[in-house]
C-alpha atoms as a PDB file:
ATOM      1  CA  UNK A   1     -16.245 -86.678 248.107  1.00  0.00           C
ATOM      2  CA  UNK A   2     -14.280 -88.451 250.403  1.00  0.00           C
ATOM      3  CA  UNK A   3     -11.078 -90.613 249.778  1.00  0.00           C
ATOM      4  CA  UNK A   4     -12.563 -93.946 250.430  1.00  0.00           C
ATOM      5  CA  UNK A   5     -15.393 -92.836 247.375  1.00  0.00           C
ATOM      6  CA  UNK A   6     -12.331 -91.629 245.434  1.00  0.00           C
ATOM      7  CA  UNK A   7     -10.513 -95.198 245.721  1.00  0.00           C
ATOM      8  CA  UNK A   8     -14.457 -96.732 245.303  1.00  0.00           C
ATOM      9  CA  UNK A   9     -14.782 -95.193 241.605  1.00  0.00           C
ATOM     10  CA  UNK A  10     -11.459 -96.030 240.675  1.00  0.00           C
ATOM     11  CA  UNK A  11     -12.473 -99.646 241.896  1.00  0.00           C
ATOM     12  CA  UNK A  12     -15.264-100.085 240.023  1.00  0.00           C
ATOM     13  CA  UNK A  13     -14.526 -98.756 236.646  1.00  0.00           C
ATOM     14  CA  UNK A  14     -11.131-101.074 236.918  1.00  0.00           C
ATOM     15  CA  UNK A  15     -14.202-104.058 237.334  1.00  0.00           C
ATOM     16  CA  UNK A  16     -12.445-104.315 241.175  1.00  0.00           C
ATOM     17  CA  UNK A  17     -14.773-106.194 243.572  1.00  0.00           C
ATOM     18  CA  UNK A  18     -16.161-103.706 246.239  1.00  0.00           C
ATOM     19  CA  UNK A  19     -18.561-104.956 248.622  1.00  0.00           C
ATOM     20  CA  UNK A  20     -21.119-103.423 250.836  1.00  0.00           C
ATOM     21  CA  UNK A  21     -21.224-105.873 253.582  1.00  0.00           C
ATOM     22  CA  UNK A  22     -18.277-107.522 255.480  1.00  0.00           C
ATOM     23  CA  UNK A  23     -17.432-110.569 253.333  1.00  0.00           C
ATOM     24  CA  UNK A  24     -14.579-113.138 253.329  1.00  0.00           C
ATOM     25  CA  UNK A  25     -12.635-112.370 250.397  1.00  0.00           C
ATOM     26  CA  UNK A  26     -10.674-115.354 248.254  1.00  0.00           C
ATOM     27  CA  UNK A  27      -7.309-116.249 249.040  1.00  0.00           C
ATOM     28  CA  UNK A  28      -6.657-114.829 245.582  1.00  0.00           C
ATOM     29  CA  UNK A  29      -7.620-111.967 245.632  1.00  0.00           C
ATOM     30  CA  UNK A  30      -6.217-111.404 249.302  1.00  0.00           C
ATOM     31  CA  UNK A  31      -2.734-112.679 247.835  1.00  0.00           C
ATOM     32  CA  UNK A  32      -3.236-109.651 245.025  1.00  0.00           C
ATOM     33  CA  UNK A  33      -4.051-107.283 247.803  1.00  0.00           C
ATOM     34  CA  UNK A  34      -1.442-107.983 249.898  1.00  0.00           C
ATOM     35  CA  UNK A  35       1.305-107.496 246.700  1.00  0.00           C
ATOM     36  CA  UNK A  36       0.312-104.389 245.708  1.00  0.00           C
ATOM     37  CA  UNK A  37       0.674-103.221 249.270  1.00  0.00           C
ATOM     38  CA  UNK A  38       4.109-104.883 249.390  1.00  0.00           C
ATOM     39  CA  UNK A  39       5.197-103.108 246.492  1.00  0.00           C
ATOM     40  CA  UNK A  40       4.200 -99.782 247.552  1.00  0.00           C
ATOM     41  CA  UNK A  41       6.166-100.600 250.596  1.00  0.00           C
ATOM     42  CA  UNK A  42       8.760-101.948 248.955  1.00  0.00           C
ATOM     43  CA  UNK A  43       9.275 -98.355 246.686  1.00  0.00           C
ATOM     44  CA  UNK A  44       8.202 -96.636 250.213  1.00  0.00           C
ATOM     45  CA  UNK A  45      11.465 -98.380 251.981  1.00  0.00           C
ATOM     46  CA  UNK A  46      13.543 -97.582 248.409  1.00  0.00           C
ATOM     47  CA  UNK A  47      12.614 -93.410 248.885  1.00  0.00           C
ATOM     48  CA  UNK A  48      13.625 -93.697 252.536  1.00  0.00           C
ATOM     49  CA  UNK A  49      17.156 -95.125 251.306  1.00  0.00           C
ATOM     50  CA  UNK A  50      17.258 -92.392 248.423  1.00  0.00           C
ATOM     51  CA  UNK A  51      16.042 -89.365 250.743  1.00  0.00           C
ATOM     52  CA  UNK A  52      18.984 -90.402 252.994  1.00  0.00           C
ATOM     53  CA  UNK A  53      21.365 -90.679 250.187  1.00  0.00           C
ATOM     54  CA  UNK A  54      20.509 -87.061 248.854  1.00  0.00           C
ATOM     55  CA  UNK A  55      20.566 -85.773 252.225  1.00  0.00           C
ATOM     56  CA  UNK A  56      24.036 -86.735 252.685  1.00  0.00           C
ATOM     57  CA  UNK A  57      25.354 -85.917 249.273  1.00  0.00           C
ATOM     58  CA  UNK A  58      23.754 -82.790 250.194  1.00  0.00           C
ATOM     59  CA  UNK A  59      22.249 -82.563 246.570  1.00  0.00           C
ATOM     60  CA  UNK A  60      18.885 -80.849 246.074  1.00  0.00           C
ATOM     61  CA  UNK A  61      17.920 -82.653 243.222  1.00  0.00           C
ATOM     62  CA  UNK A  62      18.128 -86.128 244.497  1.00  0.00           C
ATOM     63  CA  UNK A  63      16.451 -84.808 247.816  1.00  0.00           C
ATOM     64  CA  UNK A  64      13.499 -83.491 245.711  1.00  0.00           C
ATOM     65  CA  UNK A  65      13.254 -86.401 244.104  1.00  0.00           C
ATOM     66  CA  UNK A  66      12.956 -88.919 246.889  1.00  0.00           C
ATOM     67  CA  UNK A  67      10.793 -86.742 248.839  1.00  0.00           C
ATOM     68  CA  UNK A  68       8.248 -86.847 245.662  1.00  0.00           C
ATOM     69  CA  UNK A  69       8.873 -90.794 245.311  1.00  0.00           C
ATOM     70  CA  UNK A  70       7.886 -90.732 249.120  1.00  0.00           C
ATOM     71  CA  UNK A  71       5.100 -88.707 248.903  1.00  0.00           C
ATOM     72  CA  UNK A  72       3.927 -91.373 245.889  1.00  0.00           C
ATOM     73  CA  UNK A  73       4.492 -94.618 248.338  1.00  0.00           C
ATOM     74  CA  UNK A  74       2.189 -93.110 250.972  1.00  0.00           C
ATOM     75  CA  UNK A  75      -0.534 -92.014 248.839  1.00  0.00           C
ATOM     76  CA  UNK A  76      -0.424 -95.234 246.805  1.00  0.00           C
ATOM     77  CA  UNK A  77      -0.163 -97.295 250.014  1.00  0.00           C
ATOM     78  CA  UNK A  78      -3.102 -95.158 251.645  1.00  0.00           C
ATOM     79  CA  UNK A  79      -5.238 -95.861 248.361  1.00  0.00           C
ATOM     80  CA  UNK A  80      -4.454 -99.864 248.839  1.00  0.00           C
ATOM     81  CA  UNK A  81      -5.722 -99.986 252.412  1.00  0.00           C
ATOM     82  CA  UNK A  82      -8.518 -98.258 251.662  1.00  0.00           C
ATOM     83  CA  UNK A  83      -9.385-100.037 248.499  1.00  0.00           C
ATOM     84  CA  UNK A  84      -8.750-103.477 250.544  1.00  0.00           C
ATOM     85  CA  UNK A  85     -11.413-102.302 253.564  1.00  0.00           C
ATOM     86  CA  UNK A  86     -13.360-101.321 249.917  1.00  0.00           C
ATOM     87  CA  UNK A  87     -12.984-105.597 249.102  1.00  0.00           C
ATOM     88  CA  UNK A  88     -14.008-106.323 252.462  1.00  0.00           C
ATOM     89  CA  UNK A  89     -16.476-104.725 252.706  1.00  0.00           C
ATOM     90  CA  UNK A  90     -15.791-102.277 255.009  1.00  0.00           C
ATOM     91  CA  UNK A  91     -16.990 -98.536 255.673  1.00  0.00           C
ATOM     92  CA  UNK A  92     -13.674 -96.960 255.953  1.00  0.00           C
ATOM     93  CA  UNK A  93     -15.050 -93.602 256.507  1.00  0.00           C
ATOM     94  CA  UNK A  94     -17.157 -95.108 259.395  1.00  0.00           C
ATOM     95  CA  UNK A  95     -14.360 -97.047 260.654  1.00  0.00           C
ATOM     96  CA  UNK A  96     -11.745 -93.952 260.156  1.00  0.00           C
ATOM     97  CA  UNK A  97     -14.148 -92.216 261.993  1.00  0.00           C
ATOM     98  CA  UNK A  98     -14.605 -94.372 264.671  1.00  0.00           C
ATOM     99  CA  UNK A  99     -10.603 -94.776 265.245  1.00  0.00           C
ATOM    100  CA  UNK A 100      -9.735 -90.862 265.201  1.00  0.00           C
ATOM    101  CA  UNK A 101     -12.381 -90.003 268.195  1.00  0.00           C
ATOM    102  CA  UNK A 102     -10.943 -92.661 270.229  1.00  0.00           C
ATOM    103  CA  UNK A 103      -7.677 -91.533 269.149  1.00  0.00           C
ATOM    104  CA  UNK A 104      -8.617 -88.139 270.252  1.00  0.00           C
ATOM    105  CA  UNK A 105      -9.243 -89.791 274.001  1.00  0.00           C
ATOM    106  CA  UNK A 106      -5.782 -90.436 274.848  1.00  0.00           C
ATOM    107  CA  UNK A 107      -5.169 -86.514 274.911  1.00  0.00           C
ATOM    108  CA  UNK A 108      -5.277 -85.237 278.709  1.00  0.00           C
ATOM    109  CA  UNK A 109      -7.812 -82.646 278.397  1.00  0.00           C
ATOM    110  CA  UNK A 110      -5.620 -80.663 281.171  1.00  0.00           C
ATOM    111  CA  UNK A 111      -2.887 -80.394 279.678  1.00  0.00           C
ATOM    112  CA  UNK A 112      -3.894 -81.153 275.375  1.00  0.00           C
ATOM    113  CA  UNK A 113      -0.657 -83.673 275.667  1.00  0.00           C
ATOM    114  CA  UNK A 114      -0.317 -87.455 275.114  1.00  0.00           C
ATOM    115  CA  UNK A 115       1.760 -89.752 277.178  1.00  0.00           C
ATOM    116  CA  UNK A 116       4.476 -90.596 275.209  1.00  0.00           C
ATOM    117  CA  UNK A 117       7.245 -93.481 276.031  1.00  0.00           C
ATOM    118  CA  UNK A 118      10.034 -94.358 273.546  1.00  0.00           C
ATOM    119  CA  UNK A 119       8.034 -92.419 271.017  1.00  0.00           C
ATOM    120  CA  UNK A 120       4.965 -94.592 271.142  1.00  0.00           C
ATOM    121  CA  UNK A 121       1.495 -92.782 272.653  1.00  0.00           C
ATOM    122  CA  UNK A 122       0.234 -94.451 275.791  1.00  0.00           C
ATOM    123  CA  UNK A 123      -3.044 -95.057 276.848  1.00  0.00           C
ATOM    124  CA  UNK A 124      -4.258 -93.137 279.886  1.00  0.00           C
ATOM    125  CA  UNK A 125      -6.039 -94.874 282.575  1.00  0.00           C
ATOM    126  CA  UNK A 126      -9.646 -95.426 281.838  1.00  0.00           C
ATOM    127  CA  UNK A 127      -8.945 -96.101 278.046  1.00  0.00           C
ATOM    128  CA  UNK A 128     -11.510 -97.541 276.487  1.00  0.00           C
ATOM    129  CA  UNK A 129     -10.743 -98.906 273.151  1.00  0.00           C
ATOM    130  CA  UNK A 130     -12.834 -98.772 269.859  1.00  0.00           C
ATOM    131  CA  UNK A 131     -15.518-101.016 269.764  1.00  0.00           C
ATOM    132  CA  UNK A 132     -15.044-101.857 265.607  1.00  0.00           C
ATOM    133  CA  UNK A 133     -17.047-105.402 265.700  1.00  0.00           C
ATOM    134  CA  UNK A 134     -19.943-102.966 266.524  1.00  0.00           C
ATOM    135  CA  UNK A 135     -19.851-100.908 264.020  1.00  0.00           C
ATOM    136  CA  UNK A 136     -18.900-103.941 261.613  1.00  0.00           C
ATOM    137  CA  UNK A 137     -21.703-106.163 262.765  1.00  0.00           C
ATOM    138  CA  UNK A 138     -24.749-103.803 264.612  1.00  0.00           C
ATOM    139  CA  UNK A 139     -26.332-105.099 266.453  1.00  0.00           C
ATOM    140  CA  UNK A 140     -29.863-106.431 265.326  1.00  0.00           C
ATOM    141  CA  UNK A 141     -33.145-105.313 266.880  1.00  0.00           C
END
């Protein structure tokens, strides 16, 4: 199993909408989507501000504890934005898929580095970037 038929089962015996085809969701439904992913990010930002807290207090406990409450935003953020692409209609494992080998083109095959400035990962010349509307709509024969 993969995660995105993980989040899938979970959706569907909750009675969650998941779609097979791209589809306009409501504004509703959107709006409850884009909550729960505020949340997470919300208790996401609040283990940030606790891990650096502990760290300085030096105390083990409170460390171990934020690093589990951060460990529990990403996972539950990761299982909204995959459940959302689920509402969509998306294939996230086609679209993950799609993403990560053109990810894998910006290494320089010389020297297995990315460019890197002010932490971000540049695009080397010749970059071409995922074509997702493909994969979204195919084309018809």
């Amino acid at each position: 199993m993969t995660k995105a038929t993980d989040v899938r089962e979970f959706m569907l015996a909750c009675d969650q909408p998941v779609r097979d085809a791209p589809s306009v969701i409501s504004d509703q439904e959107k709006w409850e989507r884009f909550c729960m992913l505020t949340e997470e990010f919300s208790e996401h930002k609040q283990a940030l501000t606790d891990l650096k807290r502990a760290v300085e207090y030096h105390s083990k406990e409170d460390t171990r504890k934020a690093m589990t409450d951060l460990a529990d935003s990403i996972v539950d953020m990761v299982y909204i934005l995959i459940g959302t692409a689920h509402a969509y209609g998306f294939d996230f494992d086609e679209l993950w898929g799609a993403v990560h080998r053109n990810n894998l083109t910006k290494i320089d095959p010389e020297t297995g580095l990315v460019l890197k400035v002010n932490g971000k990962v540049q695009k080397p010349e010749g970059y071409v970037p995922v074509d997702l509307r493909s994969l979204i709509y195919p084309p018809k024969h």
